[in-house]
Protein backbone atom coordinates (compact mmCIF):
# COMPACT_ATOMS: atom_id res chain seq x y z
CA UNK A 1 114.12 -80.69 89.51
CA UNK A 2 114.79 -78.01 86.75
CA UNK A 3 115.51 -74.35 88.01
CA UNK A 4 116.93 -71.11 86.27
CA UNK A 5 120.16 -70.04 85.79
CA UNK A 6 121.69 -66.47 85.84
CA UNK A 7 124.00 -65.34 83.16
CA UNK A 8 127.05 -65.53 85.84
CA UNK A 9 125.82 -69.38 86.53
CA UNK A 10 125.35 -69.94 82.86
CA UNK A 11 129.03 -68.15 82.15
CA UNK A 12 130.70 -70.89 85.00
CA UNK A 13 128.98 -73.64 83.16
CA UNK A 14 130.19 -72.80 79.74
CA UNK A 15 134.23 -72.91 81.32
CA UNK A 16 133.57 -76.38 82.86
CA UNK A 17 131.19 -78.22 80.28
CA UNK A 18 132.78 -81.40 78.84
CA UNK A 19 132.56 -82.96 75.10
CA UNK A 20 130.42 -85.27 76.40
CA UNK A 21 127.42 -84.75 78.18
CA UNK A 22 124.23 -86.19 79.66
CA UNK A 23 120.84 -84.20 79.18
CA UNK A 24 118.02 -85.79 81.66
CA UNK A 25 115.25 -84.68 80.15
CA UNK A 26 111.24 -84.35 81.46
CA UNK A 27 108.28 -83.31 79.59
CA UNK A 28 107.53 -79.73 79.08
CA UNK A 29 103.93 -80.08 81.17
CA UNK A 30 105.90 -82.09 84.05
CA UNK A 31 109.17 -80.47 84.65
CA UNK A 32 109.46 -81.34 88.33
CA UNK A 33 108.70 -84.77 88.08
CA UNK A 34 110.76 -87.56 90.40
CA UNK A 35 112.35 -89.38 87.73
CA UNK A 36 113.18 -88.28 84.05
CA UNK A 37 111.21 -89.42 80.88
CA UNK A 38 114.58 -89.97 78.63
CA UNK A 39 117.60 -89.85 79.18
CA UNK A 40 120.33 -88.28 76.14
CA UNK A 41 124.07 -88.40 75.97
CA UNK A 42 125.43 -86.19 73.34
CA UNK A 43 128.92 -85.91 72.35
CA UNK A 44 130.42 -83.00 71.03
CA UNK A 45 132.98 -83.26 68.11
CA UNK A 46 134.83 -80.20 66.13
CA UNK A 47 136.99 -80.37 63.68
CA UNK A 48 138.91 -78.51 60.55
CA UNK A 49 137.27 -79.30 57.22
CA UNK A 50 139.34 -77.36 54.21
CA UNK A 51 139.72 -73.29 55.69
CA UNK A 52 136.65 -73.73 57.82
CA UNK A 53 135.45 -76.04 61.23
CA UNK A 54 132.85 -78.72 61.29
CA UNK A 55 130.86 -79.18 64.49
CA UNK A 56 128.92 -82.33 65.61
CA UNK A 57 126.65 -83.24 67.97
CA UNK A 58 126.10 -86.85 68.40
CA UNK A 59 122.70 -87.73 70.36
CA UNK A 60 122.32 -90.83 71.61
CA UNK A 61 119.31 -92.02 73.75
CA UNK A 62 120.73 -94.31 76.63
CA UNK A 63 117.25 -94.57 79.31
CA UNK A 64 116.38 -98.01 79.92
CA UNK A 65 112.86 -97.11 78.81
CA UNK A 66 113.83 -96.10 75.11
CA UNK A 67 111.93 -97.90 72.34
CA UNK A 68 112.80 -99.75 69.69
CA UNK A 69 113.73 -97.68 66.23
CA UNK A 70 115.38 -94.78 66.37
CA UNK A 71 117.53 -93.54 69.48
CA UNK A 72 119.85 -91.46 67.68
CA UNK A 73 120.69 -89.30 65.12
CA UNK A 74 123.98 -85.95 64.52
CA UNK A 75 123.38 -82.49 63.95
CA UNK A 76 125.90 -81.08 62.50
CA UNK A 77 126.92 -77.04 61.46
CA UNK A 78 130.27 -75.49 59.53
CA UNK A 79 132.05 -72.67 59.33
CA UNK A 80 133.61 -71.64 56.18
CA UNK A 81 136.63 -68.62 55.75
CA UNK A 82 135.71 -66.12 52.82
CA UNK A 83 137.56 -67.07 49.95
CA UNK A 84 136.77 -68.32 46.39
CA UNK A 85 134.63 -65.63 45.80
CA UNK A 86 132.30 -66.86 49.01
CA UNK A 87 131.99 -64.46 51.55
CA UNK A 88 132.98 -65.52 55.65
CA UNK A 89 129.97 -67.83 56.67
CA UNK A 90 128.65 -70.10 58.53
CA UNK A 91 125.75 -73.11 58.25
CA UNK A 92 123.55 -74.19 61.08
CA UNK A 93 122.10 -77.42 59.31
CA UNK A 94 124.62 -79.20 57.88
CA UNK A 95 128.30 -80.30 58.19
CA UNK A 96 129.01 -78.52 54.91
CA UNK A 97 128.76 -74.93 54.05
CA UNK A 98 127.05 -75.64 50.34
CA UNK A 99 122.94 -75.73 49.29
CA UNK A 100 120.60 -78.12 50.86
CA UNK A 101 121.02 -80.32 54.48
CA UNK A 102 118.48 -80.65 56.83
CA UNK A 103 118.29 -81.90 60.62
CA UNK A 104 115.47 -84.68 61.17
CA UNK A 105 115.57 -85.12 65.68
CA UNK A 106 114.99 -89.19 65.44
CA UNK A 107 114.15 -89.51 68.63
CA UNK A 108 110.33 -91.60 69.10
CA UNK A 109 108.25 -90.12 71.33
CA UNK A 110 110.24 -87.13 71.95
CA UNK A 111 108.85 -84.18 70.15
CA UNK A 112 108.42 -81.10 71.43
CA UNK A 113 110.22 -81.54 74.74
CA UNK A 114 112.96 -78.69 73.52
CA UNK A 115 115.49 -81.08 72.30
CA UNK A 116 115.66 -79.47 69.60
CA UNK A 117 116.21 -76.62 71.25
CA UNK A 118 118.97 -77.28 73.47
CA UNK A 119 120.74 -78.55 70.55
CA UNK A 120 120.47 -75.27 68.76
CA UNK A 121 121.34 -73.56 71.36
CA UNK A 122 124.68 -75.28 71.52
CA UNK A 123 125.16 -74.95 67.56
CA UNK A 124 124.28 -70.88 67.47
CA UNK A 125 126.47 -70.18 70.18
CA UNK A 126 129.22 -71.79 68.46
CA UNK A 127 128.49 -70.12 65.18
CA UNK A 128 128.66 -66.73 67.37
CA UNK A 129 132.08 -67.19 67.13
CA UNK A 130 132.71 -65.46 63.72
CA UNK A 131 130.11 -62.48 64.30
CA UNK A 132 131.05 -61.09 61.26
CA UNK A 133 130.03 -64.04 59.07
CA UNK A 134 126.97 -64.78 57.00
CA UNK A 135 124.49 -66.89 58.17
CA UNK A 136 123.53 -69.54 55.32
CA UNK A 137 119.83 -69.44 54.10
CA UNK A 138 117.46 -71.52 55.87
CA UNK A 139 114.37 -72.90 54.00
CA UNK A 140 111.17 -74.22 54.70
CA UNK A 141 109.82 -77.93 53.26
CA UNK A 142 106.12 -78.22 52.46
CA UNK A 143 106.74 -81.61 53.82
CA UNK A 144 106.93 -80.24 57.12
CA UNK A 145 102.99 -78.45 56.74
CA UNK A 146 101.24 -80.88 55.59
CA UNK A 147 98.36 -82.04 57.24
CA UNK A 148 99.15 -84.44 60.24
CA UNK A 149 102.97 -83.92 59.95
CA UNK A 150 104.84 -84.68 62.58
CA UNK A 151 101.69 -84.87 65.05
CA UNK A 152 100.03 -82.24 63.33
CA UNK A 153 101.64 -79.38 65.36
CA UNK A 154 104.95 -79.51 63.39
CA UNK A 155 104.12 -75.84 61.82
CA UNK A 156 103.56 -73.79 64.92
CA UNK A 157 106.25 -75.41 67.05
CA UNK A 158 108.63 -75.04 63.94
CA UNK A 159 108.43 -71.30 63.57
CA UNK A 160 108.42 -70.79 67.35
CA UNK A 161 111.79 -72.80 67.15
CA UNK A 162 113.41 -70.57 64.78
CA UNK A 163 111.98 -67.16 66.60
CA UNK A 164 113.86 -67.91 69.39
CA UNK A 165 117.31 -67.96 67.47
CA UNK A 166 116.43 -64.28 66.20
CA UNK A 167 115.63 -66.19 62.63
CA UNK A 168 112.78 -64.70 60.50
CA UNK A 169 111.73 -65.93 57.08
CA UNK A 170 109.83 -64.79 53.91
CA UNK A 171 107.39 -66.56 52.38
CA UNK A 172 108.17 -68.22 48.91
CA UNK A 173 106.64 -67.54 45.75
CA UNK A 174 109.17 -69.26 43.61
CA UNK A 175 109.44 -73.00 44.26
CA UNK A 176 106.57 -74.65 45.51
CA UNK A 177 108.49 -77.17 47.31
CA UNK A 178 110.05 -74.30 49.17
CA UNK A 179 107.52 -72.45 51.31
CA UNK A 180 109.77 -69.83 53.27
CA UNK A 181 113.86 -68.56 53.34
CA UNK A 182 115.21 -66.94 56.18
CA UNK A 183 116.73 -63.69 55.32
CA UNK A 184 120.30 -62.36 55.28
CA UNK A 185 121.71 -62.29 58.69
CA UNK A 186 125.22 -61.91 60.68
CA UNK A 187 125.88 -64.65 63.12
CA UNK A 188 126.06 -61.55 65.79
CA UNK A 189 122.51 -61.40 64.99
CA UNK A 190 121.93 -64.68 66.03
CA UNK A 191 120.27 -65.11 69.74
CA UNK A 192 120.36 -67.80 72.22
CA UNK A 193 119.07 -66.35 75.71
CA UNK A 194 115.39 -67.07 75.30
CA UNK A 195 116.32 -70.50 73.79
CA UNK A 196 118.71 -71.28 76.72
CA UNK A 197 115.75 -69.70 79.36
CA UNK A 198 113.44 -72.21 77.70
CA UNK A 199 115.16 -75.48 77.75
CA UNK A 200 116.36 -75.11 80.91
CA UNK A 201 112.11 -75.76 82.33
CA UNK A 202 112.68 -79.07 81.83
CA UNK A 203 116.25 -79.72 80.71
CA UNK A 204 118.93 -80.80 83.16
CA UNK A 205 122.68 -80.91 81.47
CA UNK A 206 125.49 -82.58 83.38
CA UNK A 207 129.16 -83.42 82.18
CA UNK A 208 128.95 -87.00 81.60
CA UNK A 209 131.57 -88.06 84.21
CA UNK A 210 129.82 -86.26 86.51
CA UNK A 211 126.69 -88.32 85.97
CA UNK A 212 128.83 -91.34 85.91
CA UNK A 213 129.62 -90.64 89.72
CA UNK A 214 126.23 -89.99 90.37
CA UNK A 215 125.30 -93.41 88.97
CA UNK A 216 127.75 -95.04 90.64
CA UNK A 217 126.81 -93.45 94.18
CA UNK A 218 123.45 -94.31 93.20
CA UNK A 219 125.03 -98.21 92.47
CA UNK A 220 126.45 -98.39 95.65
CA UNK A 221 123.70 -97.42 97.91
CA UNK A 222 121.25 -99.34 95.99
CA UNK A 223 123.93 -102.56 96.77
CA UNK A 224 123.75 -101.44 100.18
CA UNK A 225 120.39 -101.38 100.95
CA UNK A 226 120.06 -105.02 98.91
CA UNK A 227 123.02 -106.33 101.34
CA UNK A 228 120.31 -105.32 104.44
CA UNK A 229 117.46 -106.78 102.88
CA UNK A 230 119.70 -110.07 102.11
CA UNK A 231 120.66 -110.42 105.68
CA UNK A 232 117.30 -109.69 106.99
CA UNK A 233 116.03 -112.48 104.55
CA UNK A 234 118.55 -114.55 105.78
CA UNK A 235 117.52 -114.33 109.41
CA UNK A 236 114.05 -114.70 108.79
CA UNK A 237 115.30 -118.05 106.92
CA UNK A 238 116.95 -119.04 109.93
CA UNK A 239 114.18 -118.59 112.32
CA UNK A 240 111.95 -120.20 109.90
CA UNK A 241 114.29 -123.34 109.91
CA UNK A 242 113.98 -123.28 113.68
CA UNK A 243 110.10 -122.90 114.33
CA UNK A 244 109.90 -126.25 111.11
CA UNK A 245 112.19 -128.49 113.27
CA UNK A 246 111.07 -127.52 116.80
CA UNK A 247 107.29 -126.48 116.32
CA UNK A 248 106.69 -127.21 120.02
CA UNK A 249 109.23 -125.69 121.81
CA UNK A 250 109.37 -122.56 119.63
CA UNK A 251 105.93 -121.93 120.53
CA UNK A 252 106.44 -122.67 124.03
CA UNK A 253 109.18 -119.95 124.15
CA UNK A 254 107.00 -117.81 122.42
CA UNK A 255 104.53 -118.49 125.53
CA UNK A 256 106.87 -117.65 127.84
CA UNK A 257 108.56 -114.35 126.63
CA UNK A 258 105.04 -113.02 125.63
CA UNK A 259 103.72 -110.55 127.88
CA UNK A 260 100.48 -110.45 126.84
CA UNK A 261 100.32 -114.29 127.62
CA UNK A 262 101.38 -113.70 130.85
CA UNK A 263 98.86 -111.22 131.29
CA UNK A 264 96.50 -113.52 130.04
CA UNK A 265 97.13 -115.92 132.63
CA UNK A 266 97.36 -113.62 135.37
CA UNK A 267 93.48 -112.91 134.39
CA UNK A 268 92.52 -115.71 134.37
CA UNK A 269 94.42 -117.29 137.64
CA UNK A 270 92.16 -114.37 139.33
CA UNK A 271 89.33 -115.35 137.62
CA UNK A 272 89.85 -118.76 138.33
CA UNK A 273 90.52 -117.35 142.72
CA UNK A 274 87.27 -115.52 142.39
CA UNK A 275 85.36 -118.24 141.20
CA UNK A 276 86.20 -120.14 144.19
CA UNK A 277 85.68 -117.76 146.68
CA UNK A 278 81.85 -117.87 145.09
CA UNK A 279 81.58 -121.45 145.15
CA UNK A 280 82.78 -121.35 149.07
């Protein structure tokens, strides 16, 4: 099941989260649901790119119930020193801190179970870093409001997505392809609290050797409890091997250690005593 967390909870989790991590994740109307619908490991890489830091998140879908076609995909985000005549700043779509990038979640099935918003979660927080830098312009496809994109709710779940980062946009009047920019903002401006309240309904995050022991407990007493049902196979076997080659005297042990046979005859060795007595 998938609970709340208080900032002090969230605060211990932060020192003891791993580069590597397992997200179990259920759908948004079933949050408390037995068993998972997918199952995510995502690796986290940084590293230094020129006078700035590139971070990505590898996603990788690892259930046994993932289909085929696309189980994985990076997001990636950079932050660049001033210099060059750029000022301090930082990108949250792409691994480079220049125009364009986008992040496409290739993940079947998996749409608007806050994925996406677990992941940006993770990326704002580390652009929160440098609070002083700029936050590189966002902008809006057409391609993402057209009719029956992306399951026909793309547009509603896509603004709701960025609200929650503290992102707002203004409509374009320039470039058609370009329907909406986000405007200028510091990346202390950035939030993450309702984001982090929300994909924690039906998120559950573990460090990945963590869920490796759990999987292996869960191994182990799953081996267990097929040893018992082996051996009680077994024995069934044998008895079954006994009752084939001695039919007869099987059953008449059977007679003999039954209690309700005995009872049976004991009725009917009275019946048998009062019929008698009758006939005399």
């Amino acid at each position: 099941m998938v609970g709340n967390a208080t900032a002090q909870d969230s605060a211990i989790e932060e020192a003891q989260r791993e580069n590597l991590r397992v997200i179990q994740v259920r759908h948004r109307d079933t949050p408390n649901s037995d068993s998972p619908d997918a199952i995510l490991m995502i690796q986290r890489i940084e590293q230094p790119i020129g006078q700035g830091v590139r971070l990505t998140l590898r996603v990788k879908r690892i259930d046994s119930q993932r289909p085929h076609g696309s189980n994985e995909f990076c997001w990636a985000a950079c932050y660049s020193q001033a210099g060059f005549g750029n000022a301090e700043r930082v990108k949250l779509t792409d691994g480079e801190c220049r125009s364009g990038g986008d992040v496409r979640m290739r993940l079947s099935g998996l749409l608007g179970n806050r994925i996406g918003t677990y992941l940006m979660t993770e990326i704002v927080a580390w652009a929160k870093q440098w609070p002083t830098a700029e936050v590189m312009q966002i902008k809006l496809s057409w391609e993402d409001e057209k009719p029956g994109a992306w399951d026909g709710m793309n547009v509603p779940r896509r603004n709701r997505f960025y609200e929650q980062f503290g992102i707002e946009f203004v409509p374009s009047e320039t470039e058609s392809s370009i329907t909406a920019r986000s405007q200028h903002m510091l990346a202390n401006d950035l939030t993450t609290e309702e984001a982090e309240r929300a994909w924690r309904l039906n998120i559950k995050e573990m460090n990945a050797s963590d869920w490796l022991v759990e999987q292996q407990r869960q191994l182990e007493e799953q081996e267990g409890q097929l040893t018992k049902i082996k051996r009680m196979a077994a024995n069934r076997q044998t008895t079954i091997d006994r009752i084939e080659a001695h039919p007869y005297r099987y059953a008449a042990c059977r007679l003999l250690t039954n209690p309700l046979a005995w009872g049976c005859l004991a009725v009917a060795a009275v019946a048998f005593s009062l019929t008698k007595e009758v006939v005399s």
